[in-house]
C-alpha atoms as a PDB file:
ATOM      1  CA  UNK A   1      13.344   3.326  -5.725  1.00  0.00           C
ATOM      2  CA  UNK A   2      12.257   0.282  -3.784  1.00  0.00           C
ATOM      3  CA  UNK A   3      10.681   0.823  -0.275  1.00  0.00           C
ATOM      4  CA  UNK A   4       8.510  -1.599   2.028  1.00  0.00           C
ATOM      5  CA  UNK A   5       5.235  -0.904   3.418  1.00  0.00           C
ATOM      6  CA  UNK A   6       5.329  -1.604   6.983  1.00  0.00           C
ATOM      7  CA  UNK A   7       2.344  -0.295   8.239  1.00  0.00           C
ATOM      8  CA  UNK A   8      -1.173   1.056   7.072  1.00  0.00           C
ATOM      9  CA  UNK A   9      -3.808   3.307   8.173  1.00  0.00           C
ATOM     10  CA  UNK A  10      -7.244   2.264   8.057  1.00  0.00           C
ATOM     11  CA  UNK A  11     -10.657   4.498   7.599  1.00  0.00           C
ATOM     12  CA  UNK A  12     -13.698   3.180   9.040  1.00  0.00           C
ATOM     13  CA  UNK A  13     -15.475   1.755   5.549  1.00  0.00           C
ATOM     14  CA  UNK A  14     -16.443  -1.418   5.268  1.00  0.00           C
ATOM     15  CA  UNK A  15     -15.315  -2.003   1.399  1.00  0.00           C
ATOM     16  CA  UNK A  16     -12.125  -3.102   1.387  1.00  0.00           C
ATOM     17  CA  UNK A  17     -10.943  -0.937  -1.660  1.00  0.00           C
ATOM     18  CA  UNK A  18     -11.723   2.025  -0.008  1.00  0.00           C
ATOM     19  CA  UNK A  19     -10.528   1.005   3.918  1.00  0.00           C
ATOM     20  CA  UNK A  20      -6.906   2.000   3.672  1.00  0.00           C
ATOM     21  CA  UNK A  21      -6.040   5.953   3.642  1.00  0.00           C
ATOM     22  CA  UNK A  22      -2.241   5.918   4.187  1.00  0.00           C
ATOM     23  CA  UNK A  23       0.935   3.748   4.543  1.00  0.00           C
ATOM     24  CA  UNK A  24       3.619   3.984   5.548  1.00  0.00           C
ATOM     25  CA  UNK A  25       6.806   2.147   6.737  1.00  0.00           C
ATOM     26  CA  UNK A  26      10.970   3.334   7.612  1.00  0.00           C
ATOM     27  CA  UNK A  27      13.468   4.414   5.008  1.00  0.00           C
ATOM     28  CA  UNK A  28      16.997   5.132   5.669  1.00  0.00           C
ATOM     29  CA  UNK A  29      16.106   5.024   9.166  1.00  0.00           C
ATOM     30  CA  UNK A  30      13.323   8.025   8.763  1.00  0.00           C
ATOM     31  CA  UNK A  31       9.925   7.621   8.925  1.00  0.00           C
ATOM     32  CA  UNK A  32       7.350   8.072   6.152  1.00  0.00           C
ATOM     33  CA  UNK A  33       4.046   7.980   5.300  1.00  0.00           C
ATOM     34  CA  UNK A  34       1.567   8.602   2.230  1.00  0.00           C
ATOM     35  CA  UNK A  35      -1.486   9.428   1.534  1.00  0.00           C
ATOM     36  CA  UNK A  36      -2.987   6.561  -0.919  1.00  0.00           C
ATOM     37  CA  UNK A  37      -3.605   9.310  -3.629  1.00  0.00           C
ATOM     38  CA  UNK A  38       0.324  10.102  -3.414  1.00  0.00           C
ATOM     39  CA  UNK A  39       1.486   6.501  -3.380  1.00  0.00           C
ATOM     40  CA  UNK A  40      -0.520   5.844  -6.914  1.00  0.00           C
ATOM     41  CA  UNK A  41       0.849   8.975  -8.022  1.00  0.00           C
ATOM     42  CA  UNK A  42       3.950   7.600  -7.055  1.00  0.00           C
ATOM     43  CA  UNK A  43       3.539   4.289  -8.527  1.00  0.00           C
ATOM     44  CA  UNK A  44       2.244   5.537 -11.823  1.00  0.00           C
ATOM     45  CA  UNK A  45       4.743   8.179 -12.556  1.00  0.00           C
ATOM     46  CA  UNK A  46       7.436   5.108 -11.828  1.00  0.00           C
ATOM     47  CA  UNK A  47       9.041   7.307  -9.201  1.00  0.00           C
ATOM     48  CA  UNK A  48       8.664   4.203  -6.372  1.00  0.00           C
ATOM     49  CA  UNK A  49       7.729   0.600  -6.268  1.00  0.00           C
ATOM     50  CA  UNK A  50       6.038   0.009  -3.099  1.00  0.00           C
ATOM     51  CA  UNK A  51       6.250  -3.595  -1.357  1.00  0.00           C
ATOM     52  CA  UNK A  52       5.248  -5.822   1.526  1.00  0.00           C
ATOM     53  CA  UNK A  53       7.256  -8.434   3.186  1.00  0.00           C
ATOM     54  CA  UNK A  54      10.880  -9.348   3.686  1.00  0.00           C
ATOM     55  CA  UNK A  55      13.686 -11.215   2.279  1.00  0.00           C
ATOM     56  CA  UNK A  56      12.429 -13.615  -0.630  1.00  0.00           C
ATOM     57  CA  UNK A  57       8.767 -13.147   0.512  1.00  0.00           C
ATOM     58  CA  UNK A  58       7.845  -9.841  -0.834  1.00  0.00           C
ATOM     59  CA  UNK A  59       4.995  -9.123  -2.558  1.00  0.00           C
ATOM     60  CA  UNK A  60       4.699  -5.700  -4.980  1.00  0.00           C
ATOM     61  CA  UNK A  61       1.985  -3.277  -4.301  1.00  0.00           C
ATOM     62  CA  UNK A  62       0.377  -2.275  -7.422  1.00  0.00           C
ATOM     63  CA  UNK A  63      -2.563   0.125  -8.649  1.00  0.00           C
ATOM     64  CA  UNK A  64      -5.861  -1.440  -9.594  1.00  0.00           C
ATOM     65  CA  UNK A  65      -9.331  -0.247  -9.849  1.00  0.00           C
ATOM     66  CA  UNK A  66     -12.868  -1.078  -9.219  1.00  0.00           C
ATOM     67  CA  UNK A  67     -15.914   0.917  -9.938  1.00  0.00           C
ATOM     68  CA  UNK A  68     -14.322   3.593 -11.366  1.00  0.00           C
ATOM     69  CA  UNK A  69     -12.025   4.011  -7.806  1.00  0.00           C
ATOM     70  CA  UNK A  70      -8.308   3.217  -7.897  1.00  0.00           C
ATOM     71  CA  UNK A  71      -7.011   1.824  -5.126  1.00  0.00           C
ATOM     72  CA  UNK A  72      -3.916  -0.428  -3.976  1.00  0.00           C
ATOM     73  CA  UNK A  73      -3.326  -4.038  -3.475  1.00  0.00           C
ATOM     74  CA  UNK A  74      -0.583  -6.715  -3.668  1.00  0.00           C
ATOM     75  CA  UNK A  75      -0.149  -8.727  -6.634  1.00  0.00           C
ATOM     76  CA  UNK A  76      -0.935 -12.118  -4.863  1.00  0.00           C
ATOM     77  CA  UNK A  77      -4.089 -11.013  -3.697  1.00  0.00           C
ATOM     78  CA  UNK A  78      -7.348 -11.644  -5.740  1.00  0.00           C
ATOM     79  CA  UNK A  79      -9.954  -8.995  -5.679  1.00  0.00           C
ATOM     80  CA  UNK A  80      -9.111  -8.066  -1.546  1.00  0.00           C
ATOM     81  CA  UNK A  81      -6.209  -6.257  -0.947  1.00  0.00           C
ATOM     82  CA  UNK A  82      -5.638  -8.196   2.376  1.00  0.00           C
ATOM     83  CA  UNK A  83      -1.899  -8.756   2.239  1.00  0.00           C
ATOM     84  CA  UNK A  84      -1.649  -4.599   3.028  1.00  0.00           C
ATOM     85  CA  UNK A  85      -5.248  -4.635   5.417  1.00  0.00           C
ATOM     86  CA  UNK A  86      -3.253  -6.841   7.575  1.00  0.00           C
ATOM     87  CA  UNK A  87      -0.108  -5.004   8.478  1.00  0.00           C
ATOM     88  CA  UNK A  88       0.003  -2.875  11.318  1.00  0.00           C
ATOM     89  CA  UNK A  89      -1.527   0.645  11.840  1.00  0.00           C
ATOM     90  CA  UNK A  90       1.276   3.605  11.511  1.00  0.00           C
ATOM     91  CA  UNK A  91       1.511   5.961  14.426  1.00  0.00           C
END
């Protein structure tokens, strides 16, 4: 299943691979949210593919890993995952 990542909550680190602890975003009209842990879970297992944007201008979230810490980003970013730092905070 395909959903988009609307919105993002943030913890108060300073290293970007670390920063975000949830999204989040509205499928089928409900809200949802995830812990990072269960969106890699997620990811890996193939059960959902997680993006960010609309219409032709989506990116896909993916898993990646640095220092031994897995963490998500969008493809088109380099080493930052800024494309999901930037979205909104979820309620």
């Amino acid at each position: 299943m395909e959903i988009q990542v609307k919105c993002i909550n943030k913890t108060p680190r300073y290293d970007p691979h670390l920063r975000i602890s949830n999204i989040g975003g509205v499928q089928g009209g409900e809200h949802w949210k995830l812990t990072v842990n269960e969106a890699i879970a997620a990811i890996e297992a193939d059960q959902y593919r997680f993006y960010v944007g609309s219409g032709n201008q989506l990116v896909w979230v993916i898993v990646a890993e640095h220092e031994g810490h897995k963490y998500l980003k969008t493809e088109a970013d380099g080493l930052h995952p800024n494309n999901l730092l930037s979205l909104n905070e979820c309620p």
